[in-house]
C-alpha atoms as a PDB file:
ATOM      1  CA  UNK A   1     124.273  93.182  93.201  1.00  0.00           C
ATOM      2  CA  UNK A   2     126.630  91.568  95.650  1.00  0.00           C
ATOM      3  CA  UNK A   3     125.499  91.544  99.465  1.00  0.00           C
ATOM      4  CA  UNK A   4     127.628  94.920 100.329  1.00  0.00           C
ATOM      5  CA  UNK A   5     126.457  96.718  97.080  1.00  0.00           C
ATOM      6  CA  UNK A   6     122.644  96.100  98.401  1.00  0.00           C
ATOM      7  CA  UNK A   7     124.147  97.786 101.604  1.00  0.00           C
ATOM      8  CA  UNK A   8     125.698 101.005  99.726  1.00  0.00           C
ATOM      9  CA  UNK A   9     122.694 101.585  97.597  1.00  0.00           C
ATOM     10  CA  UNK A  10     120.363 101.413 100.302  1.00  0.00           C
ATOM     11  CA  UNK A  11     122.634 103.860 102.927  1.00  0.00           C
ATOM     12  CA  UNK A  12     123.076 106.154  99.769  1.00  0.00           C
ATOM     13  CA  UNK A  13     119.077 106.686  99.255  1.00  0.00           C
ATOM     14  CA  UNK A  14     119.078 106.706 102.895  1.00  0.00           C
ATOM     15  CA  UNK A  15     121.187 109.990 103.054  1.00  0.00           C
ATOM     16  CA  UNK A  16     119.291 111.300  99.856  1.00  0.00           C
ATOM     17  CA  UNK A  17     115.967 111.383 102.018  1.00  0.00           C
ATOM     18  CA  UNK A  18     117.699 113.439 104.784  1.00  0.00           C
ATOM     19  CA  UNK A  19     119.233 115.794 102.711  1.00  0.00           C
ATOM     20  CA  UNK A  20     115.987 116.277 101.179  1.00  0.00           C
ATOM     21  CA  UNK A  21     114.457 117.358 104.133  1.00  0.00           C
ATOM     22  CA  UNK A  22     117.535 119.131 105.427  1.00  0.00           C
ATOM     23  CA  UNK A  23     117.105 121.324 102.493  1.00  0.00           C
ATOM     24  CA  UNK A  24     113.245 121.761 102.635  1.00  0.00           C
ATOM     25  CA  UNK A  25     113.483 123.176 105.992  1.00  0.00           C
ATOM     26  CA  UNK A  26     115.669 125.812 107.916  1.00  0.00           C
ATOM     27  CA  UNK A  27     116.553 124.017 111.057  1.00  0.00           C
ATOM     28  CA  UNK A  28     117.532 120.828 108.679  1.00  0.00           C
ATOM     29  CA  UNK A  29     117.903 117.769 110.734  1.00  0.00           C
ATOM     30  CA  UNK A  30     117.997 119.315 113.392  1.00  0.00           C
ATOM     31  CA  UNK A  31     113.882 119.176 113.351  1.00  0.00           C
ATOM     32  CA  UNK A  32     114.115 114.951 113.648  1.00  0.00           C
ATOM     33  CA  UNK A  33     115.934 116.394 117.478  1.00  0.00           C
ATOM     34  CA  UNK A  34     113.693 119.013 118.322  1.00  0.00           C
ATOM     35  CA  UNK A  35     110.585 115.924 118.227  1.00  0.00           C
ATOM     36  CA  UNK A  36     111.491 113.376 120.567  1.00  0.00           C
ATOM     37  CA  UNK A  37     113.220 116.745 123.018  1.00  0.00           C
ATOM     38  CA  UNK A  38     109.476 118.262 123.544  1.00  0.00           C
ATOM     39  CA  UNK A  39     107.600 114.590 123.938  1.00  0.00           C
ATOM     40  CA  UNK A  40     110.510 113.635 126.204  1.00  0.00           C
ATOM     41  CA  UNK A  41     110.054 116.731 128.340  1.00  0.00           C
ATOM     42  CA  UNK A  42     106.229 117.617 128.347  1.00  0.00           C
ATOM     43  CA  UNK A  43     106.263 113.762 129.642  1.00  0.00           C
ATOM     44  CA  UNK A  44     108.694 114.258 132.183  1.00  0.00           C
ATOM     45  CA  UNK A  45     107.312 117.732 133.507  1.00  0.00           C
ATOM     46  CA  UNK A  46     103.855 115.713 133.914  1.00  0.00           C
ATOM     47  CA  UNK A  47     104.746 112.705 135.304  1.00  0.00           C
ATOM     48  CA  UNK A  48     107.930 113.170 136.916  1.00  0.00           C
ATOM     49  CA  UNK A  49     106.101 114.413 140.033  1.00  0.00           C
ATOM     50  CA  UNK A  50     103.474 111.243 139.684  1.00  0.00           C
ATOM     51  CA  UNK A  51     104.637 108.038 138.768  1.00  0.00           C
ATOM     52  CA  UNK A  52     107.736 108.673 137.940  1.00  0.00           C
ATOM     53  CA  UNK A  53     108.914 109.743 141.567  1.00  0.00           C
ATOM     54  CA  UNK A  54     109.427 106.135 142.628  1.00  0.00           C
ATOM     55  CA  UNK A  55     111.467 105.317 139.103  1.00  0.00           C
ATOM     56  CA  UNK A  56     115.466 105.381 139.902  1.00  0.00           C
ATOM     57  CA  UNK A  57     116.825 107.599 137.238  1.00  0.00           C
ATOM     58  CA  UNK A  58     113.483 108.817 135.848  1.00  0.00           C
ATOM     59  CA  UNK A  59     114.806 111.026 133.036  1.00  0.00           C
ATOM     60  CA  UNK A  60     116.844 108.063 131.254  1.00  0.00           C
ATOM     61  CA  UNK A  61     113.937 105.331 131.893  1.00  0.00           C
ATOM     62  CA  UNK A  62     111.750 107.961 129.767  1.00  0.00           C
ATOM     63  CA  UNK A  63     114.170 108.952 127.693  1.00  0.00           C
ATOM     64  CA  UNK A  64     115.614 105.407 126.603  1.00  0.00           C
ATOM     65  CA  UNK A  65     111.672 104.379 125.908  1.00  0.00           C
ATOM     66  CA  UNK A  66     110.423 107.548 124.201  1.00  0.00           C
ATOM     67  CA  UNK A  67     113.660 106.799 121.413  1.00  0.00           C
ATOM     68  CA  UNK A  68     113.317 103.053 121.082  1.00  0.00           C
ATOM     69  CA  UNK A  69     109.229 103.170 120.356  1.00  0.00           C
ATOM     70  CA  UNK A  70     110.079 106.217 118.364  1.00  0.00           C
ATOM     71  CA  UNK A  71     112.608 104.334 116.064  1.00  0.00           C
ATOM     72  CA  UNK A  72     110.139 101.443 116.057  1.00  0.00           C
ATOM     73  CA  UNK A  73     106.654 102.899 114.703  1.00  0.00           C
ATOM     74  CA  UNK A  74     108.699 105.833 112.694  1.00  0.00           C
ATOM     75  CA  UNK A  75     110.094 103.092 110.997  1.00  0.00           C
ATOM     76  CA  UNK A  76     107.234 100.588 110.629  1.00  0.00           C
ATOM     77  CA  UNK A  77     104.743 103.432 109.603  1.00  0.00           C
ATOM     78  CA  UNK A  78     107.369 104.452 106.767  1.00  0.00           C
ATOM     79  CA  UNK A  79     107.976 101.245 105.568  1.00  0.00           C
ATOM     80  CA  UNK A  80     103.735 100.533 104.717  1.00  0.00           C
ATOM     81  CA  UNK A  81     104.598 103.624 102.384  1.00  0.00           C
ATOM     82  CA  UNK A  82     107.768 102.856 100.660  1.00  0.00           C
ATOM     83  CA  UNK A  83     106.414 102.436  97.395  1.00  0.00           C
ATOM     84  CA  UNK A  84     105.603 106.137  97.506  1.00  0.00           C
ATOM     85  CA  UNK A  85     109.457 106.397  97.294  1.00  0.00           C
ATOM     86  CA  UNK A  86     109.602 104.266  94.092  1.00  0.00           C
ATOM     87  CA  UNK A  87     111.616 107.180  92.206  1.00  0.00           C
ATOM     88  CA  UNK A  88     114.151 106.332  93.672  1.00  0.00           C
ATOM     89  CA  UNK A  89     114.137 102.767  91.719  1.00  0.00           C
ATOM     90  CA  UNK A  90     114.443 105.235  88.426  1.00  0.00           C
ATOM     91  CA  UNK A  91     117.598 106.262  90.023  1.00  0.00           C
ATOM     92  CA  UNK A  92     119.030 103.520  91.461  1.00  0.00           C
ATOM     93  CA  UNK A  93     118.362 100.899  88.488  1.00  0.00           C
ATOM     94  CA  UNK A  94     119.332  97.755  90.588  1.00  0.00           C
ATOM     95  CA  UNK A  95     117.658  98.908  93.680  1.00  0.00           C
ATOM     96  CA  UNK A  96     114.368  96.843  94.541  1.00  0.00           C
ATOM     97  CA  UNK A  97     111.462  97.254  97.012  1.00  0.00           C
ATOM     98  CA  UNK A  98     113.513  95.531  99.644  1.00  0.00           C
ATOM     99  CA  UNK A  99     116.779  98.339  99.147  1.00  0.00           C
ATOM    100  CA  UNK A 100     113.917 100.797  99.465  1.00  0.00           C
ATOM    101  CA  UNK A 101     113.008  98.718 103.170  1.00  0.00           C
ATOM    102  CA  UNK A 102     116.448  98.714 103.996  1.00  0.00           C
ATOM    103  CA  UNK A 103     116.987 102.415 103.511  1.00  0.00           C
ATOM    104  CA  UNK A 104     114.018 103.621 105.327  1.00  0.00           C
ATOM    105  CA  UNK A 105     115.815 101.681 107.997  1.00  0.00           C
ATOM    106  CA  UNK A 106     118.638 103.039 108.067  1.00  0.00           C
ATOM    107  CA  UNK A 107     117.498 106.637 107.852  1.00  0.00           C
ATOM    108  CA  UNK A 108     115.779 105.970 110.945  1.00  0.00           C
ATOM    109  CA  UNK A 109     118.703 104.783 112.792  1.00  0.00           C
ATOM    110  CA  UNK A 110     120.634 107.879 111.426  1.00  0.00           C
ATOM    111  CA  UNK A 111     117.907 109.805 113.205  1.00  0.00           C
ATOM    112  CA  UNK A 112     118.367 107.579 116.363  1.00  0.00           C
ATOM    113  CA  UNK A 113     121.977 108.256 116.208  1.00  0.00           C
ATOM    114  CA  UNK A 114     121.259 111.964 116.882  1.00  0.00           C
ATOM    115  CA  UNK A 115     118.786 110.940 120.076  1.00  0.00           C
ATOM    116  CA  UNK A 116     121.964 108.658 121.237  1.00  0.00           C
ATOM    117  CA  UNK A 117     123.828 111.667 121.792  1.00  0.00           C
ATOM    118  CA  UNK A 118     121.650 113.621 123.661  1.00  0.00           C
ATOM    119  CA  UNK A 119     121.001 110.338 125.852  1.00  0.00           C
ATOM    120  CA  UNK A 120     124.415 110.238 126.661  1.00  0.00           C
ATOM    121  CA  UNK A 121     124.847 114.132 127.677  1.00  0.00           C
ATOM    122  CA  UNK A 122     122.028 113.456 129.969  1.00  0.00           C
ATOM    123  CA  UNK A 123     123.443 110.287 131.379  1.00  0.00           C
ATOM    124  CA  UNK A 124     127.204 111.424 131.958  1.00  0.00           C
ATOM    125  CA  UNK A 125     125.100 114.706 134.341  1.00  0.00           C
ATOM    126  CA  UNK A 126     123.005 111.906 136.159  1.00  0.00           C
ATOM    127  CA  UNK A 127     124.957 108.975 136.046  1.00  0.00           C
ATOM    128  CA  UNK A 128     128.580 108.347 137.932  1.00  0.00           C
ATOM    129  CA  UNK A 129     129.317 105.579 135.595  1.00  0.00           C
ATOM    130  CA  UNK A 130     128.787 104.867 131.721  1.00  0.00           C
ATOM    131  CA  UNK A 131     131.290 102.165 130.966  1.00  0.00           C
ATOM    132  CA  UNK A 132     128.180  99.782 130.512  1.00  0.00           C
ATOM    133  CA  UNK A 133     127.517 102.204 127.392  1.00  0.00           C
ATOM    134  CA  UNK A 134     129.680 100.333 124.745  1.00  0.00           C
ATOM    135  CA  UNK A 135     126.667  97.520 125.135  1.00  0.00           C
ATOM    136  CA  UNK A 136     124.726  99.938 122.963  1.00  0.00           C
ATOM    137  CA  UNK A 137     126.208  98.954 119.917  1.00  0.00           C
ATOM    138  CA  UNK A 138     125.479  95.530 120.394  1.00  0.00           C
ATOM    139  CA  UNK A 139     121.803  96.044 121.645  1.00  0.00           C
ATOM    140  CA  UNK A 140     121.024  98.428 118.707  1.00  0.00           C
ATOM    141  CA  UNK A 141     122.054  95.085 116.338  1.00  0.00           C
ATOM    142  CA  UNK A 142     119.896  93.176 117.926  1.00  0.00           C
ATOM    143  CA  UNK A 143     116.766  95.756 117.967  1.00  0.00           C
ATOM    144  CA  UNK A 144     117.681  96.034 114.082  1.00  0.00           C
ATOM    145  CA  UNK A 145     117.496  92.836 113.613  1.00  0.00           C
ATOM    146  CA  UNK A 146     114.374  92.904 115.367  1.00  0.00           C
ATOM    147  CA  UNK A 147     113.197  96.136 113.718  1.00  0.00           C
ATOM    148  CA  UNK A 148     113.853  94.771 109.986  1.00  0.00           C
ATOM    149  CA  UNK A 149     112.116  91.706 110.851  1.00  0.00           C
ATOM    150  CA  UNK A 150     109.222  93.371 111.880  1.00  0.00           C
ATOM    151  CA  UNK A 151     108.805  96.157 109.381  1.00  0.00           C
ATOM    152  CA  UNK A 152     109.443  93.424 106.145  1.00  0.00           C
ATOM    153  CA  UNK A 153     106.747  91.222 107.965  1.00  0.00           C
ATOM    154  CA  UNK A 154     104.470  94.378 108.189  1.00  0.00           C
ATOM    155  CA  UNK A 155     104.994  95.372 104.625  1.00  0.00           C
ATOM    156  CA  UNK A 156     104.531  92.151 103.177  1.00  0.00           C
ATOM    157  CA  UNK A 157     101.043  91.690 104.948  1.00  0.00           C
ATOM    158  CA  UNK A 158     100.038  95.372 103.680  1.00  0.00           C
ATOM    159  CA  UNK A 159     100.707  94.174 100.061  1.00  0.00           C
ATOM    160  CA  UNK A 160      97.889  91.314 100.188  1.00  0.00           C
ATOM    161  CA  UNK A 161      95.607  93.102 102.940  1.00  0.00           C
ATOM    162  CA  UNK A 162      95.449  97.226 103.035  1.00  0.00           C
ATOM    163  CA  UNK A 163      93.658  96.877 105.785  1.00  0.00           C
ATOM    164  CA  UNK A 164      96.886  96.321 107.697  1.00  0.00           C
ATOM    165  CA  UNK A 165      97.537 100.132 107.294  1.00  0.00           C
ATOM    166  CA  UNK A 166      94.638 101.766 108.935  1.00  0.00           C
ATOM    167  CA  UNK A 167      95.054  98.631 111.396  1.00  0.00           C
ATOM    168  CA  UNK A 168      98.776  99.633 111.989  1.00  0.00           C
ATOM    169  CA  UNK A 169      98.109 103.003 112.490  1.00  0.00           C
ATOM    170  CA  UNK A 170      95.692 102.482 115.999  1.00  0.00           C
ATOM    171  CA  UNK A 171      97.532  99.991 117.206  1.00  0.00           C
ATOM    172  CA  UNK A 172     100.940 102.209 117.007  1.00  0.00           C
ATOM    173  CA  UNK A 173      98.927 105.179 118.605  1.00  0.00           C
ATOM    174  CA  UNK A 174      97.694 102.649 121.393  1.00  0.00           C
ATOM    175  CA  UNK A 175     101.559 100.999 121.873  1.00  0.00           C
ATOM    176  CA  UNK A 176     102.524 104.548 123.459  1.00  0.00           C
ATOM    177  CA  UNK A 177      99.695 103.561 126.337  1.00  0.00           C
ATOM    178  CA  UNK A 178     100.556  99.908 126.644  1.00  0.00           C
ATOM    179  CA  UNK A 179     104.487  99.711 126.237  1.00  0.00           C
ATOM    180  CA  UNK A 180     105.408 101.209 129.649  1.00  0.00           C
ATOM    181  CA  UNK A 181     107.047 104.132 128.534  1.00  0.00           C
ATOM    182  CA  UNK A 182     106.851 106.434 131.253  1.00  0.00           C
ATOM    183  CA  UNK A 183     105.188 104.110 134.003  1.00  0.00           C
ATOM    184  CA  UNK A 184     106.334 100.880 135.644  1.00  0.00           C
ATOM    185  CA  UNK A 185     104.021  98.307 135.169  1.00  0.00           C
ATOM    186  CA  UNK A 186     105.829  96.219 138.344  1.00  0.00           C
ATOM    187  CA  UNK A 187     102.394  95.913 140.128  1.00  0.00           C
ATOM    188  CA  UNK A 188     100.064  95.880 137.943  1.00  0.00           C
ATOM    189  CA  UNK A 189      98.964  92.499 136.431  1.00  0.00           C
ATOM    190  CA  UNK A 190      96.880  93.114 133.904  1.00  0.00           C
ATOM    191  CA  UNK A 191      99.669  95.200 132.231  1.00  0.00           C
ATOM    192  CA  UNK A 192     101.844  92.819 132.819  1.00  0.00           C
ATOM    193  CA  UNK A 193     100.113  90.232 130.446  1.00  0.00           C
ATOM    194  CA  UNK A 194      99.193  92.508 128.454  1.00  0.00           C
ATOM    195  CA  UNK A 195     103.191  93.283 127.804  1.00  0.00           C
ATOM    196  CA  UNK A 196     104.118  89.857 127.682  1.00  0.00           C
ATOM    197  CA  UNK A 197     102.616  89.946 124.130  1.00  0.00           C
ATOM    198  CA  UNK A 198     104.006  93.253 123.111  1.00  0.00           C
ATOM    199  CA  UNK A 199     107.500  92.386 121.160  1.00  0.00           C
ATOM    200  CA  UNK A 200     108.866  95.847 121.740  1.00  0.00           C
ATOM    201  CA  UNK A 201     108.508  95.475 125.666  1.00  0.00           C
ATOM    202  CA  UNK A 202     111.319  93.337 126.028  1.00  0.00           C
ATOM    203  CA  UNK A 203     113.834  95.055 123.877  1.00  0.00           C
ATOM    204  CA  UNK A 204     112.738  98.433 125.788  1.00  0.00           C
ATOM    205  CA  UNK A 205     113.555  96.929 129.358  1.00  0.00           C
ATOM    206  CA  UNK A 206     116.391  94.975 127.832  1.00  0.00           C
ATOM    207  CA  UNK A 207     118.240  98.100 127.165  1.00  0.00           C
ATOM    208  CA  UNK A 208     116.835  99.915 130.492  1.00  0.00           C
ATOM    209  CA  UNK A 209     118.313  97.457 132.608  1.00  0.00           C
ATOM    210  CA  UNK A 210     121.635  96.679 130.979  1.00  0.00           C
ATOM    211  CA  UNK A 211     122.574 100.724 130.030  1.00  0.00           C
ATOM    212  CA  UNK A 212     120.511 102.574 132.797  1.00  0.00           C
ATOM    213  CA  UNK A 213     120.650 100.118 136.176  1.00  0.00           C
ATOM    214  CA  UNK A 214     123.531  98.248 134.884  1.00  0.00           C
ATOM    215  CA  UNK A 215     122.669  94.650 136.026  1.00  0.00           C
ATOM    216  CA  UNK A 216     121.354  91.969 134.322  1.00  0.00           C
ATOM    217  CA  UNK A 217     118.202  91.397 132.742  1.00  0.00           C
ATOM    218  CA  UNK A 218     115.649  88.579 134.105  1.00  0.00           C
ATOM    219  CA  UNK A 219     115.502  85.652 131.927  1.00  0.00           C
ATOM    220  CA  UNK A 220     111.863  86.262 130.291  1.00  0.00           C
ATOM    221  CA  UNK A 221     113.755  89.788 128.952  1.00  0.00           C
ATOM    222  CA  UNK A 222     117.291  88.596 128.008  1.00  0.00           C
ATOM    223  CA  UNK A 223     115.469  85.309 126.426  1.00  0.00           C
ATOM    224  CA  UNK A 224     112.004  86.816 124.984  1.00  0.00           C
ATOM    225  CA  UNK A 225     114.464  89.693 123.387  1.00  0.00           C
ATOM    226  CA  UNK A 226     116.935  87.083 121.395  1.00  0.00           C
ATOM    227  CA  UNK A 227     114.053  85.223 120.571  1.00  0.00           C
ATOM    228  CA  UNK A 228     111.633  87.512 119.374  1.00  0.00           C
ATOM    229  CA  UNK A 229     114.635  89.199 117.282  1.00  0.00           C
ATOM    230  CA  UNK A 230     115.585  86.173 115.263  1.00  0.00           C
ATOM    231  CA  UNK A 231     112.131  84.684 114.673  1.00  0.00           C
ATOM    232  CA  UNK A 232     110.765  88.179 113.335  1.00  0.00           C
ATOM    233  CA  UNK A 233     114.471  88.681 111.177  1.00  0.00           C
ATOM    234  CA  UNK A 234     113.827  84.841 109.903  1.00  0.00           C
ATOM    235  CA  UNK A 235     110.024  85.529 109.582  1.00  0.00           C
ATOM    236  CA  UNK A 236     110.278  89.036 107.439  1.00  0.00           C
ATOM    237  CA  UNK A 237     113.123  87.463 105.296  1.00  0.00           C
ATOM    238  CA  UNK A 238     111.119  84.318 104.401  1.00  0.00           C
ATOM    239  CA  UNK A 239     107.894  86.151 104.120  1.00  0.00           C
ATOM    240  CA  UNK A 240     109.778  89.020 101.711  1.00  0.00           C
ATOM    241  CA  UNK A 241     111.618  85.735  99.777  1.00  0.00           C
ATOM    242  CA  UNK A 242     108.260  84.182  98.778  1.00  0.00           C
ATOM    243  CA  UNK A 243     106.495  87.022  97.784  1.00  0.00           C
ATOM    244  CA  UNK A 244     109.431  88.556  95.761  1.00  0.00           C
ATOM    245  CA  UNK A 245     107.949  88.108  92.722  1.00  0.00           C
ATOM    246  CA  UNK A 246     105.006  89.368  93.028  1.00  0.00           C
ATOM    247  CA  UNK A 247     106.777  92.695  93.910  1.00  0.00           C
ATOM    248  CA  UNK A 248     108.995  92.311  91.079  1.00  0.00           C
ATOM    249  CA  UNK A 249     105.758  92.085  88.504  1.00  0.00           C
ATOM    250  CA  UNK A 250     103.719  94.954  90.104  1.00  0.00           C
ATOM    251  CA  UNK A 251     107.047  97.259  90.911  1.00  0.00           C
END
């Protein structure tokens, strides 16, 4: 299959999943809304008053971090599973393990798509000025990049060590502690070095600053986001490449 044909397959399985579960359930899609709504308000109602009284624009700085660590360990948790979606390859007879990647990703993004709109609603009430909002497009490239990256690294690793699962699974619980989400980590040292080797940490405060407070990133964010992005895209494309066959033999 040609480059753009990998593409189509992959957004067409993609759409199959969520009209799956749109039919399973009443409320549809709307249920992949509802989530991230409740977290994003049982936060704010409990630490609004705390430490989020000396964040400009609380609502959004919870908001934007809740969705991008939401679209990051939704997808990475699928993608350890995608095998369980290897019907699909009975269906689609040139799609591989890596369309199956590709899809999960892109029926995340879908999802995030929905959380984009209710971001903006809530911006144009508390914000005067959005224009720095057509910088999303761009920024959600680069996460993707990142997020692929990531997620083909992750699933690679799970295929030679399972342990990389139940690993996966506490250290996603733990990221919604140590990624400040809804918390500043601006004095606080030990979180600070702690974050410095947390990939998702840049991208989070890369989009915070450019789409929330409108200025421009420091240099460890702007550079530590471009970097980590294209070494994780290069690393989960290489490490996918050389263990294609194996997936091939035992698909």
């Amino acid at each position: 299959m040609t480059f753009l044909d990998n593409r189509v397959v992959s957004a067409r399985i993609a759409f199959q999943e969520l009209q799956k579960f749109s039919d399973k359930n009443k409320l549809g899609l709307l249920w992949y809304i509802l989530e991230p709504l409740v977290i994003f308000v049982a936060l704010l109602l409990v630490f609004h008053g705390r430490v989020g009284q000396n964040i400009p624009i609380y609502p959004l700085y919870l908001l934007m971090g809740i969705m991008l660590l939401r679209l990051f360990l939704n997808t990475t948790r699928e993608v350890l599973n995608v095998r369980d979606k290897s019907y699909f390859l009975k269906e689609h007879k040139k799609a591989t393990l890596h369309t199956l990647i590709e899809s999960t990703i892109i029926k995340n993004l879908f999802i995030h798509a929905g959380e984009v709109l209710i971001f903006i609603v809530i911006a144009g009430y508390l914000m005067h000025n959005l224009v720095l909002f057509i910088a999303y497009l761009p920024l959600l490239a680069l996460f993707t990049l990142f997020l692929y990256g990531f997620s083909t690294t992750l699933f690679v690793l799970y295929q030679f060590i399972k342990d990389v699962s139940p690993a996966w699974q506490i250290a996603s619980r733990a990221l919604w502690f140590i990624t400040p989400v809804f918390y500043q980590i601006t004095n606080n040292p030990l979180l600070k070095t702690v974050n410095s080797f947390n990939p998702i940490y840049y991208l989070v405060e890369l989009f915070r600053d450019i789409l929330i407070y409108q200025r421009m990133p420091e240099f460890s964010i702007l550079f530590g986001s471009l970097l980590l992005s294209i070494v994780f895209f290069a690393l989960g494309s290489i490490a996918y490449k050389l263990s294609e066959r194996k997936f091939l033999i035992s698909t």
